[in-house]
Protein backbone atom coordinates (compact mmCIF):
# COMPACT_ATOMS: atom_id res chain seq x y z
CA UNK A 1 0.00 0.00 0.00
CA UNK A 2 2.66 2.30 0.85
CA UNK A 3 4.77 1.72 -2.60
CA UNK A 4 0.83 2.78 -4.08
CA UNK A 5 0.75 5.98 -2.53
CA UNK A 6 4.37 7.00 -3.62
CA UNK A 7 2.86 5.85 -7.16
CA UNK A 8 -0.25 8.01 -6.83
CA UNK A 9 1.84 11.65 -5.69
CA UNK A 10 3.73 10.36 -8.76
CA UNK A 11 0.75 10.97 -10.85
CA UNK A 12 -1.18 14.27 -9.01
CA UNK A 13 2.33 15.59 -10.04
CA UNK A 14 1.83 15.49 -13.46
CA UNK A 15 -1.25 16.52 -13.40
CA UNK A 16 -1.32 19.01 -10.61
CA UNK A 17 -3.89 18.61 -7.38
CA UNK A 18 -6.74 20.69 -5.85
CA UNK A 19 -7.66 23.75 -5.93
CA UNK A 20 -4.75 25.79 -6.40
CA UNK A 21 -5.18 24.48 -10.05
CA UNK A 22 -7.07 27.20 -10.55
CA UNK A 23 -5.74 30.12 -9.04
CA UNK A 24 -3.61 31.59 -11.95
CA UNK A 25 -6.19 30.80 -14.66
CA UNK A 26 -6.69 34.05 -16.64
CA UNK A 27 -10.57 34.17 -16.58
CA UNK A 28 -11.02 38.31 -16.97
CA UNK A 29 -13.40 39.36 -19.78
CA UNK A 30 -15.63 35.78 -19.00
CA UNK A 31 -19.23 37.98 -18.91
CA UNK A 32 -21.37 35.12 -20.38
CA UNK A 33 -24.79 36.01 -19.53
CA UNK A 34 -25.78 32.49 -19.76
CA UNK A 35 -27.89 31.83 -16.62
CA UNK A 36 -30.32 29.07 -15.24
CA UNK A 37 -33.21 30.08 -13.69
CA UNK A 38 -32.10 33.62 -12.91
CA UNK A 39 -31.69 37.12 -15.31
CA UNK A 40 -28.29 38.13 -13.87
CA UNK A 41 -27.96 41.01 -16.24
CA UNK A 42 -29.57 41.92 -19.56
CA UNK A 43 -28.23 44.14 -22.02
CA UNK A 44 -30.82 46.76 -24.19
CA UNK A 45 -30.71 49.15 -26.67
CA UNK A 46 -33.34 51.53 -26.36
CA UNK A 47 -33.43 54.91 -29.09
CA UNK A 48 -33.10 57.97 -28.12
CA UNK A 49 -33.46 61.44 -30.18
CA UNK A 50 -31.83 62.14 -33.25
CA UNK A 51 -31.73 58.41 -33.63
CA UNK A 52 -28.86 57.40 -31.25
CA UNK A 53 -29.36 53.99 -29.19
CA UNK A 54 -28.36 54.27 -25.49
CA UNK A 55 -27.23 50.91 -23.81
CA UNK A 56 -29.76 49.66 -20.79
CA UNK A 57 -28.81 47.41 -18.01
CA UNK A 58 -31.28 45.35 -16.14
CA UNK A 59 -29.73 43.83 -12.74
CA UNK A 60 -31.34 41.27 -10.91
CA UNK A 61 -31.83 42.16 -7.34
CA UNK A 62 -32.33 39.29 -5.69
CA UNK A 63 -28.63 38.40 -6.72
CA UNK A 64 -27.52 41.62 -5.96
CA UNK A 65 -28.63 41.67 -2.44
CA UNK A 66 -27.26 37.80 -2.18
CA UNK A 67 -24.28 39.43 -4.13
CA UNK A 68 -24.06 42.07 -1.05
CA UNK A 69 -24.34 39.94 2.20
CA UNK A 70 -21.29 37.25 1.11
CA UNK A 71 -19.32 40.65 0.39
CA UNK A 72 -20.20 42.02 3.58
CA UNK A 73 -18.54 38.58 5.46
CA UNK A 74 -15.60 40.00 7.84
CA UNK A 75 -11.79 38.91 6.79
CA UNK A 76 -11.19 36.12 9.13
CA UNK A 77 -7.89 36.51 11.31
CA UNK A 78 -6.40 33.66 10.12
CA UNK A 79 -3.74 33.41 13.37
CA UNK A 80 -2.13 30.40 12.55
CA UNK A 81 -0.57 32.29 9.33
CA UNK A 82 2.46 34.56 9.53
CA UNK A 83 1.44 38.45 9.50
CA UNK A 84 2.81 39.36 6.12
CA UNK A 85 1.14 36.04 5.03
CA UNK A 86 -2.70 37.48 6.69
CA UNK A 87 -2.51 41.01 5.29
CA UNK A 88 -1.72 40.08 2.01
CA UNK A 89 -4.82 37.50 1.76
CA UNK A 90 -6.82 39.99 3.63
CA UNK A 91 -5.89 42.61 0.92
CA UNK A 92 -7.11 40.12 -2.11
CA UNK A 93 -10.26 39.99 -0.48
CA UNK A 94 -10.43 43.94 -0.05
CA UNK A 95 -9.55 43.64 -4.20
CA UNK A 96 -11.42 41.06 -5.26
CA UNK A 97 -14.81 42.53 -3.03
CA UNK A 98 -14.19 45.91 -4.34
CA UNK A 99 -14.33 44.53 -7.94
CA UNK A 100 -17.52 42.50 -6.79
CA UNK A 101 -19.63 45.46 -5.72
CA UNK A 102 -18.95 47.29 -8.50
CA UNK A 103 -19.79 43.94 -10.92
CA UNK A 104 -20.94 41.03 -9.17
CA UNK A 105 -21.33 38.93 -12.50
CA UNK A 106 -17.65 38.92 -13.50
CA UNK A 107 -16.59 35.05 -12.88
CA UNK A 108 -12.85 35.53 -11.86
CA UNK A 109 -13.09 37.38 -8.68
CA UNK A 110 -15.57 35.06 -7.33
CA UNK A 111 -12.98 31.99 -7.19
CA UNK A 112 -10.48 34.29 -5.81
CA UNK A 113 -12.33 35.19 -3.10
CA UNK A 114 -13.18 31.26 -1.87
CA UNK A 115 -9.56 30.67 -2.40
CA UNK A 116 -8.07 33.45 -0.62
CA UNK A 117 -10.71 32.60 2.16
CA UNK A 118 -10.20 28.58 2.21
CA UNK A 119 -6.93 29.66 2.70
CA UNK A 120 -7.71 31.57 5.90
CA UNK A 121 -9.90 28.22 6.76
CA UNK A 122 -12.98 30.34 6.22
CA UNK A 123 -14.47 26.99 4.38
CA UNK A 124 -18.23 28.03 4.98
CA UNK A 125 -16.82 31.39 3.11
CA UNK A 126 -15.21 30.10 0.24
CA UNK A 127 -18.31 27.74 -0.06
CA UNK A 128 -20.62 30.86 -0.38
CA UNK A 129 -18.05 32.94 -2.94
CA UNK A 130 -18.11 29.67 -5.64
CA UNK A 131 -21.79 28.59 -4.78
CA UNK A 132 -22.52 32.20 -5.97
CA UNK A 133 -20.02 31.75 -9.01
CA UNK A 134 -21.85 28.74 -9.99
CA UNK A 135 -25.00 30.27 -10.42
CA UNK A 136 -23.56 33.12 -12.66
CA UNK A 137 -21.69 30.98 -14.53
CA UNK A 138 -23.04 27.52 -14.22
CA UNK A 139 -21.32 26.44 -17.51
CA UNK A 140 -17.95 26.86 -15.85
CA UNK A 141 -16.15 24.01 -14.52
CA UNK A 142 -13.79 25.71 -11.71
CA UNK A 143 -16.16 26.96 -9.36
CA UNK A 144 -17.70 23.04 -9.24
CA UNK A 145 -14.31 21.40 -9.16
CA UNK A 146 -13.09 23.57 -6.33
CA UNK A 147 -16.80 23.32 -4.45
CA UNK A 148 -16.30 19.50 -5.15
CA UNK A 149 -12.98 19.47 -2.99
CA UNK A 150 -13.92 21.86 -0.44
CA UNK A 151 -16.96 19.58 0.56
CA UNK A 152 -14.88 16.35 0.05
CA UNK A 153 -11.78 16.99 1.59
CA UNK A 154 -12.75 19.77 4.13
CA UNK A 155 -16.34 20.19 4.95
CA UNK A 156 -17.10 16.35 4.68
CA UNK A 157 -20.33 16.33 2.67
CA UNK A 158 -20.00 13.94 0.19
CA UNK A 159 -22.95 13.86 -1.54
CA UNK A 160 -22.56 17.99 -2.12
CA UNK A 161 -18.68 17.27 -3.08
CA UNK A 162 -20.14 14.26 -5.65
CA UNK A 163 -22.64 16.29 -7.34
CA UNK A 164 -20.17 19.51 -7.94
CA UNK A 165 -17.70 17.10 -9.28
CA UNK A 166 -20.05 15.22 -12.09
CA UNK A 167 -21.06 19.09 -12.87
CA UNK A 168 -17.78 20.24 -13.54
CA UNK A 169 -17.40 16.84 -15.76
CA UNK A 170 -20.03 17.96 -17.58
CA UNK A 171 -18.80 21.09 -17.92
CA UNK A 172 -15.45 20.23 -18.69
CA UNK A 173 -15.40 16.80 -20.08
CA UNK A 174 -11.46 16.68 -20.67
CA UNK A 175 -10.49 17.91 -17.37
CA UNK A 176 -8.11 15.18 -15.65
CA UNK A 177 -8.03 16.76 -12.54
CA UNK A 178 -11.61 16.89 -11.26
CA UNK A 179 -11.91 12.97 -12.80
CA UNK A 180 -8.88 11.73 -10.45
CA UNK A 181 -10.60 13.86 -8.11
CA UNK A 182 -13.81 12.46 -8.19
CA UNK A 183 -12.37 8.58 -8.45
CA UNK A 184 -10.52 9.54 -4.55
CA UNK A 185 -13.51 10.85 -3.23
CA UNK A 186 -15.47 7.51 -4.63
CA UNK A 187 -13.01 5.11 -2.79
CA UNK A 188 -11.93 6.81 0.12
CA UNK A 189 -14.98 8.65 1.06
CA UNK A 190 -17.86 6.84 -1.21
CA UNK A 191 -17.49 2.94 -1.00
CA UNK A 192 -20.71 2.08 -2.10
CA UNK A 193 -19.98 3.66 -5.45
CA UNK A 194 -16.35 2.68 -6.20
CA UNK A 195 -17.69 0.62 -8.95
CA UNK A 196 -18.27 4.07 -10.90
CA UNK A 197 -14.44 4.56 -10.63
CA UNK A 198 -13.35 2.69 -13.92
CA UNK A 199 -15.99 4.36 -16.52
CA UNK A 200 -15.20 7.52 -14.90
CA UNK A 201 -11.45 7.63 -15.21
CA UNK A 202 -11.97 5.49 -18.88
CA UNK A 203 -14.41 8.66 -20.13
CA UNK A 204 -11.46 10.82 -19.16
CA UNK A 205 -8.62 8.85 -21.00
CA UNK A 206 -11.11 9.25 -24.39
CA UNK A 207 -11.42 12.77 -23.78
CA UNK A 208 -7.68 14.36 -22.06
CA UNK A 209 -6.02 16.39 -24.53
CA UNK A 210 -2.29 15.07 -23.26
CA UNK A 211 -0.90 12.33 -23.42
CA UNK A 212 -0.14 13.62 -19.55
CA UNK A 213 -3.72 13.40 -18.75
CA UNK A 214 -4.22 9.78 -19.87
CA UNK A 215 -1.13 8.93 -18.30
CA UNK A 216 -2.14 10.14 -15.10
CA UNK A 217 -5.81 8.87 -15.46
CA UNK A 218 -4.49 5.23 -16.40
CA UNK A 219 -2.26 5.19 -13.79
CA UNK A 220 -5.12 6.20 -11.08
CA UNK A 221 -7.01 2.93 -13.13
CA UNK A 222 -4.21 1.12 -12.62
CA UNK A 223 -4.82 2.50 -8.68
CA UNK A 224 -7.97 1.33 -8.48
CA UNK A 225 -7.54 -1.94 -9.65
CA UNK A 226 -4.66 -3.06 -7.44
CA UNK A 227 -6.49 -1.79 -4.64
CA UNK A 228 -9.85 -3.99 -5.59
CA UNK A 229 -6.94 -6.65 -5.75
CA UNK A 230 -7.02 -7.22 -9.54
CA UNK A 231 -3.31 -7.13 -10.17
CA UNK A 232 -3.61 -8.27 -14.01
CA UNK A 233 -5.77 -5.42 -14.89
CA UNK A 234 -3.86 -3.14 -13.24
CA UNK A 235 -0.92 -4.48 -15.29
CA UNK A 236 -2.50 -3.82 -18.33
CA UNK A 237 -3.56 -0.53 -17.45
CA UNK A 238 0.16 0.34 -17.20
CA UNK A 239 0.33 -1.57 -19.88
CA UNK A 240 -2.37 1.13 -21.83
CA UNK A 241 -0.10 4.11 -20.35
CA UNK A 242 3.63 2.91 -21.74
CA UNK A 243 2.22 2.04 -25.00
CA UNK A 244 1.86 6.32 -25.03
CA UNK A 245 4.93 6.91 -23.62
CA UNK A 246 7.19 3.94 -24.06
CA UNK A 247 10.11 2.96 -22.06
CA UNK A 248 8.66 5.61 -19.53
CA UNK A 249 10.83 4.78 -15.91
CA UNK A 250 8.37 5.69 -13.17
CA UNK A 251 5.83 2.88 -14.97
CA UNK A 252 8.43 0.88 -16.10
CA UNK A 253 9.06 0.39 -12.62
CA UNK A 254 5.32 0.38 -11.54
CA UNK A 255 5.32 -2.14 -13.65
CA UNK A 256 7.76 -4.75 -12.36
CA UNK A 257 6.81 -4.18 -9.17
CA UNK A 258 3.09 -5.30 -9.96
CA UNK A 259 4.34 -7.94 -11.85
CA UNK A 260 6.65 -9.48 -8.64
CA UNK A 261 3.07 -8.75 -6.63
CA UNK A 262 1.20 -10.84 -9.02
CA UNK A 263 3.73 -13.62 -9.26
CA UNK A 264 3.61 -13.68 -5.06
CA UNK A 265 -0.04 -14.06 -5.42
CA UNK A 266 -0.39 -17.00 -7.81
C-alpha cells in the first residue's frame, strides 16, 4: 500500500492537485450572460433622439442583495498564518470585493475570493463565494471542481462534493483533474460507489487532450484496480499508459513491481 501511494503523488504531479489548479487561470473578460433560472444582467438598446441607441442594463436584485451579504462577510484573522502572510490575503479579499460590488457577475473574482478565504480556513466562506459563481456561470467548470474538494476533503459532505464534481465533468469533459478527483472521493470517502471509478477515469482517458492526462488517469485505473486486488488489470492498465509513452521509468518500474506482486499471489 505504501509503494501505491508513492505511485499516486507520482501521478497528481503530473497533473497538478486541488484547488490551487485554478488560481492563476486568466478568466477576466468571461461575462457570459448564460444563466439558469435567474436574469443576472440583460443588455438593451433603447433609441433615443436624433436616432442614437443608449445601452440599458437590467440587474437582478435578488442576486444583488445575495451578491451584497457574502461581500459584507468579515476577513477572518487567520492566526495560525504569519502576519505578512494574513494582510496580504486579507488585501485580495479587499480587491477582489471591491471589484464584486462594483460587478458582481464577472466570474474571476468570485474563485479568488473562496480561495483566498479557504486559505484563511474560512471553508463556509469560500463555499458561499463559488456557490454564488456557480449560479452566474453555471457552464464553468472551476467553481464546481473547487466546491467539489472543499466539501470532500474539508467540509465532509460527500454527496454535495459528488454532485459539484459530475457538474464540472459535464462542464469540462477533458479535465483530468476533477476525474482523479472524483475517483478519490469515490473510494476513500464513497465505498458504495467505487464501482463508478473505472468508466469515470476510462471517459477521461477518451477525452484528455495530453498524453499527460491519460497517463495520469491510467495510472489512477491502474490504482484502483490493485487496490480492488485485480493485479492483471492493473498491469494492463500500465500496460495502456507505456504504450503512449514507451520505455517511460516511473511505470516501467510500476510495472515490475506489480508484476513481482502478481507472481507472489499466484
Amino acid at each position: 500500500m505504501k509503494r501505491t501511494i508513492i505511485f499516486m503523488l507520482i501521478v497528481l504531479m503530473l497533473v497538478g492537485g486541488g484547488i490551487a489548479l485554478w488560481q492563476n487561470k486568466n478568466l477576466l473578460g468571461d461575462r457570459s450572460a448564460e444563466i439558469t433560472g435567474v436574469t443576472v444582467e440583460e443588455s438593451t438598446t433603447t433609441p433615443v433622439s436624433g436616432g442614437a441607441m443608449v445601452e440599458v442594463v437590467t440587474v437582478d436584485e435578488e442576486l444583488k442583495r445575495r451578491a451584497a451579504a457574502i461581500l459584507s462577510r468579515a476577513i477572518p484573522a487567520g492566526e495560525a498564518l504569519p502576519p505578512a502572510v494574513r494582510e496580504d490575503l486579507a488585501r485580495q479579499i479587499r480587491e477582489a470585493t471591491t471589484v464584486l460590488k462594483n460587478d458582481y457577475n464577472t466570474l474571476t473574482p468570485w474563485i479568488t475570493l473562496g480561495l483566498v478565504r479557504k486559505a484563511l480556513e474560512d471553508y463556509a466562506g469560500a463555499a458561499d463565494a463559488w456557490e454564488f459563481a456557480s449560479v452566474i456561470r453555471p457552464k464553468n467548470f472551476l467553481s464546481f471542481q473547487n466546491l467539489g474538494f472543499l466539501y470532500g476533503s474539508y467540509l465532509k459532505d460527500y454527496v454535495r462534493a459528488e454532485k459539484n464534481y459530475l457538474q464540472a465533468v459535464t462542464n469540462n469533459p477533458g479535465d483530468v483533474g476533477t476525474r482523479i478527483n472524483l475517483a478519490d472521493l469515490y473510494w476513500y470517502s464513497m465505498p458504495e460507489k467505487r464501482v463508478m471509478i473505472p468508466d469515470l477515469l476510462r471517459g477521461g482517458v477518451a477525452r484528455a487532450a495530453d498524453s499527460d492526462g491519460k497517463i495520469a488517469l491510467l495510472a489512477r485505473l491502474a490504482a484502483y484496480y490493485e487496490g480492488s486486488g485485480d493485479i492483471a488489470r492493473a498491469i494492463s492498465a500500465i500496460d495502456e499508459a507505456l504504450a503512449i509513452s514507451p520505455g517511460h521509468s516511473q511505470l516501467t518500474a510500476e510495472r515490475a513491481r506489480l508484476l513481482e506482486k502478481l507472481s507472489i499471489t499466484q
